[in-house]
Protein backbone atom coordinates (compact mmCIF):
# COMPACT_ATOMS: atom_id res chain seq x y z
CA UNK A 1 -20.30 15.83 -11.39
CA UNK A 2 -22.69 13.10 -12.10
CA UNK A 3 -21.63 13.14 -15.67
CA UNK A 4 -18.01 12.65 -15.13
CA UNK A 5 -19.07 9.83 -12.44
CA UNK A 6 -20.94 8.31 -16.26
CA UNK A 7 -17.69 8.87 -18.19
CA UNK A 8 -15.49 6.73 -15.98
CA UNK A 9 -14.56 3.70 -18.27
CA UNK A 10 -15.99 0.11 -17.42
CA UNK A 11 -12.94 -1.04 -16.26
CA UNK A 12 -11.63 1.57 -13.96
CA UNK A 13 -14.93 0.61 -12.32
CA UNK A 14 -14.23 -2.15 -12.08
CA UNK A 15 -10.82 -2.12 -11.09
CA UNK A 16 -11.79 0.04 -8.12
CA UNK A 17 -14.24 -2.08 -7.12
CA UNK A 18 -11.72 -4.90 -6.89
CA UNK A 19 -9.72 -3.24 -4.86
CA UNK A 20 -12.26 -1.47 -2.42
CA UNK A 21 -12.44 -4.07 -0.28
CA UNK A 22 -9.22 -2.28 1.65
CA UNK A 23 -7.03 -5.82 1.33
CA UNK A 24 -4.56 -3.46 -0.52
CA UNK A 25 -4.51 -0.96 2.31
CA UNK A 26 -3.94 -3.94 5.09
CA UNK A 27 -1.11 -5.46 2.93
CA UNK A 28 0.74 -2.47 2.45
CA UNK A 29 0.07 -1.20 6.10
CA UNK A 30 1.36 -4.49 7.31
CA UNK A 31 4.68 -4.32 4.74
CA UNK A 32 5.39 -0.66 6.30
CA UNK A 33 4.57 -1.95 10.24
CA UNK A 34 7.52 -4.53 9.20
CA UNK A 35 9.95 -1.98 7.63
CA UNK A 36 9.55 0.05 10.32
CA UNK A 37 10.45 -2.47 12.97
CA UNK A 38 13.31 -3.17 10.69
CA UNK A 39 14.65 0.16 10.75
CA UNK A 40 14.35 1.11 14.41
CA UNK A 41 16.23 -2.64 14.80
CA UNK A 42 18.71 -1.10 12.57
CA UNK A 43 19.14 -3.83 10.32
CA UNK A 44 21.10 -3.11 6.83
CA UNK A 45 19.02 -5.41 4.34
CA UNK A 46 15.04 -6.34 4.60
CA UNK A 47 13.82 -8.64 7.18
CA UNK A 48 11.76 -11.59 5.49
CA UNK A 49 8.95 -10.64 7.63
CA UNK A 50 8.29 -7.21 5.37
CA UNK A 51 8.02 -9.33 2.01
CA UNK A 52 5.55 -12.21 3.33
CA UNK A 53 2.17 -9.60 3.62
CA UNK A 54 2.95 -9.53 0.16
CA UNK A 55 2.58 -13.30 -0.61
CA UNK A 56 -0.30 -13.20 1.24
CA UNK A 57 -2.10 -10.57 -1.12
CA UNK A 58 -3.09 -13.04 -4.12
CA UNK A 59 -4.60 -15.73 -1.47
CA UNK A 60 -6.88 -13.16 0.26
CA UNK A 61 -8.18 -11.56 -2.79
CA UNK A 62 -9.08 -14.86 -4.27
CA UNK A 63 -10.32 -16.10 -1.00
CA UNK A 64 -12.39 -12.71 0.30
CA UNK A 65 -13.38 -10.86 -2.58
CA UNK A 66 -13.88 -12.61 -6.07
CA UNK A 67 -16.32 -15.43 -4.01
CA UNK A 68 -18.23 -11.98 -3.09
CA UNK A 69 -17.66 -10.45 -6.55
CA UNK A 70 -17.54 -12.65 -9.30
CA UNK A 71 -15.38 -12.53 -12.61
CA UNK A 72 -18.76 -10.98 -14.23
CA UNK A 73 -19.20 -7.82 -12.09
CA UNK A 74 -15.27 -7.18 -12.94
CA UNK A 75 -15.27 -7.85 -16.35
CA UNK A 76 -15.22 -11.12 -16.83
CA UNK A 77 -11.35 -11.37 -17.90
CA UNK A 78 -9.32 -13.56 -15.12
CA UNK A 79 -5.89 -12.43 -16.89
CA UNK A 80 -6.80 -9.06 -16.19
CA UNK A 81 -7.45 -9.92 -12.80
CA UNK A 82 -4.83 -12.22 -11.98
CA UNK A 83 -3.03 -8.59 -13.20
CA UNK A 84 -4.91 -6.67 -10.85
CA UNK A 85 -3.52 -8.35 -8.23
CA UNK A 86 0.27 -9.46 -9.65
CA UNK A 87 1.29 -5.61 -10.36
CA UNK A 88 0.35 -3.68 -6.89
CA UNK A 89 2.59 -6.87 -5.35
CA UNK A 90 5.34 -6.11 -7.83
CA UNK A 91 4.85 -2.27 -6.75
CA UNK A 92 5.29 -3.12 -3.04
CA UNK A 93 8.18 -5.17 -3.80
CA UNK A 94 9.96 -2.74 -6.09
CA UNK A 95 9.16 0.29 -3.50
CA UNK A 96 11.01 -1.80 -0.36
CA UNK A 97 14.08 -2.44 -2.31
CA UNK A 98 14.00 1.60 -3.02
CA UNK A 99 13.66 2.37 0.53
CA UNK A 100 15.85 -0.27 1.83
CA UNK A 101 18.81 1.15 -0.62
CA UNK A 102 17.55 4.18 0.23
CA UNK A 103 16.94 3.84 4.25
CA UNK A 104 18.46 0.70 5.69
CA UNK A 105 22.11 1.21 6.85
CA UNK A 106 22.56 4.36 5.08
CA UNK A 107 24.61 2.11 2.40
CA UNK A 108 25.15 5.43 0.74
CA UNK A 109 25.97 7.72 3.65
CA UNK A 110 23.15 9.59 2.44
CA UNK A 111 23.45 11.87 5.61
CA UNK A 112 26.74 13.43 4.52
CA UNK A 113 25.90 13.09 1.20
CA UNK A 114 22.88 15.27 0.94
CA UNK A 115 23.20 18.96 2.89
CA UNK A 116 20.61 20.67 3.06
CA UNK A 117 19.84 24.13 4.12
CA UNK A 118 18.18 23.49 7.74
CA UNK A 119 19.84 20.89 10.40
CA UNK A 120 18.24 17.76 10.26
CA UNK A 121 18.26 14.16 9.37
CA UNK A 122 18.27 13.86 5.64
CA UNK A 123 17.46 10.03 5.49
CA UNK A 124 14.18 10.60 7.05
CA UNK A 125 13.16 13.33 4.30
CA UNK A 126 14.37 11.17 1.54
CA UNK A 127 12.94 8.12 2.65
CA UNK A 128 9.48 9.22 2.91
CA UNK A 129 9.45 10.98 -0.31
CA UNK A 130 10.24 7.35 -1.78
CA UNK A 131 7.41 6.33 0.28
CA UNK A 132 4.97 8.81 -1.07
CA UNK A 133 6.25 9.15 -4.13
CA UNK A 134 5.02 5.12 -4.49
CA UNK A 135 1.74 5.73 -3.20
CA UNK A 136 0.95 8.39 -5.13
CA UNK A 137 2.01 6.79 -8.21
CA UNK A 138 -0.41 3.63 -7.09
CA UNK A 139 -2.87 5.68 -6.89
CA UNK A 140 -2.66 6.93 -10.31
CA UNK A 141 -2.00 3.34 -11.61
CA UNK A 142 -4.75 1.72 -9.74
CA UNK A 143 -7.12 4.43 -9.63
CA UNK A 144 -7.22 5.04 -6.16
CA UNK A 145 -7.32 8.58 -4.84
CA UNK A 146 -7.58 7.38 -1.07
CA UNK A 147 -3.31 6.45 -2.06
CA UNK A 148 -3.01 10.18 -2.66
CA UNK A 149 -3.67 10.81 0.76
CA UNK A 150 -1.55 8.17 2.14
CA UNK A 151 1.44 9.86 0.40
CA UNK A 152 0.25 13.32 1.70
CA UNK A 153 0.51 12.10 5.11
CA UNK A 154 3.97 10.37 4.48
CA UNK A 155 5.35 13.50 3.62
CA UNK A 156 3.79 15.22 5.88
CA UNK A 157 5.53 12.42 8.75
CA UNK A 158 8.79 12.90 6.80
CA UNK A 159 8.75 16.59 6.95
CA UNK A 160 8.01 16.44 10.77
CA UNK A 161 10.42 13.84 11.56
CA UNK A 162 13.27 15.73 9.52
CA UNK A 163 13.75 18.39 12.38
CA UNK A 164 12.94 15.89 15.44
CA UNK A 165 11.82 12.44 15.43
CA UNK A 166 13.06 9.03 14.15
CA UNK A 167 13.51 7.39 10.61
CA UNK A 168 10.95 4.90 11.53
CA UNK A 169 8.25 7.41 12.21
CA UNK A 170 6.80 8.28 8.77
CA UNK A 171 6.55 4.46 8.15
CA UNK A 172 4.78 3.44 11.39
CA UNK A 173 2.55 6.22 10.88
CA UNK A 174 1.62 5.72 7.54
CA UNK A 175 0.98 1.95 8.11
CA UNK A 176 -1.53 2.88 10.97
CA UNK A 177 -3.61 4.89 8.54
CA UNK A 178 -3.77 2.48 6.16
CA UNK A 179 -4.48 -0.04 8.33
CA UNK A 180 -6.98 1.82 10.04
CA UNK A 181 -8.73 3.00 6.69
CA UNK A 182 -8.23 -0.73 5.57
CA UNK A 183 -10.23 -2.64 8.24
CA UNK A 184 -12.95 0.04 8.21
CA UNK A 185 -13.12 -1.01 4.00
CA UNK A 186 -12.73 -4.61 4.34
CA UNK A 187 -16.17 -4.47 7.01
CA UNK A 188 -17.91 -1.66 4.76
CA UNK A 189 -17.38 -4.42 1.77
CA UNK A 190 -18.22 -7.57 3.63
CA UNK A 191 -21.15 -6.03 4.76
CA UNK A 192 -22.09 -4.60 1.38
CA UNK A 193 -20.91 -8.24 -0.24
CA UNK A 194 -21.92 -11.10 2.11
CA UNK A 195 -21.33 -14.70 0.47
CA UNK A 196 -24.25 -16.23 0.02
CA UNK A 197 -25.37 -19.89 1.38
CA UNK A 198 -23.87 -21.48 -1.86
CA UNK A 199 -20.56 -19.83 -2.03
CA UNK A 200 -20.08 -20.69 1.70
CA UNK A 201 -20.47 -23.93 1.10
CA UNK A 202 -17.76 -24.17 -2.10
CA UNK A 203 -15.40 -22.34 0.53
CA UNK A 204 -15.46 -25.07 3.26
């Protein structure tokens, strides 16, 4: 074990440690709170008030973690970075138009569409297999196996809800675990990371 902890490459370490800080987790849990209030309002297109977490994720990295970090301890390379940061955005983006094609509306009558072999609502199945079909492939992009579980647990929603509850239940629930996990990262990390005298200073 300890050997294949050695054989992870410099900048997958990196990377992870950019992104342990659980802003990713809060963004994303806020994006799916959003959806979710914009499916049980039954709206047919995306609310503006799922896509502005994302806007916010750029800000809060550059204001919470690289003042605690430092280019050096992440590799020094700011494009990198600044990539870090511009693709998991582009991710969340590309994922709500999915779902929101996919979920919102029913533009493609996706409930008589799609029969399957027990009664249910089909939408809900589909939709979160989008959903954790997107975090488990950010996870693998980004390294993160803590996305594995948040697709495991949007299935697992989706497969419950199929039979019995509502569309928006696999997204709410979701969202709370990452939020939850999230805010218990972001105060392991500030803790581990406090700014020091100087740094506070260059923030005010």
């Amino acid at each position: 074990m300890a050997e294949k902890k050695n054989n992870v490459p410099p900048k997958i370490k990196a990377l992870r440690l950019f992104h342990q800080d659980g802003i990713i987790d809060i963004i994303s849990g806020a994006v799916l709170v959003n959806f979710g209030f914009d499916i049980l309002n039954q709206s047919e297109t995306t609310s503006l008030y799922t896509w502005i977490p994302i806007l916010l994720l750029s800000s809060l990295k550059n204001k919470t973690t690289l003042p605690r970090l430092g280019y050096e301890s992440l590799g020094g390379d700011k494009n990198q970075i600044k990539r870090w940061t511009f693709f998991p955005a582009a991710g969340m983006i590309l994922a709500m138009v999915v779902l929101g094609i996919f979920t919102l509306g029913d533009q493609i009558d996706l409930q008589n569409t799609i029969i399957l072999p027990f009664p249910g609502n089909s939408r809900n199945l589909i939709g979160s297999s989008i959903l954790a079909a997107a975090l488990f492939i950010a996870g693998y992009l980004i390294s993160l196996k803590r996305f594995y579980v948040y697709a495991v647990v949007a299935l697992g929603a989706g497969l419950i809800s199929y039979f019995s509850l509502p569309l928006y239940f696999p997204f709410f629930l979701t969202a709370g675990v990452m939020l939850a996990y999230g805010a218990r990262l972001m105060i392991t990390f500030t803790r581990a990371y406090p700014l020091d005298d100087g740094r506070k200073n260059n923030e005010k």
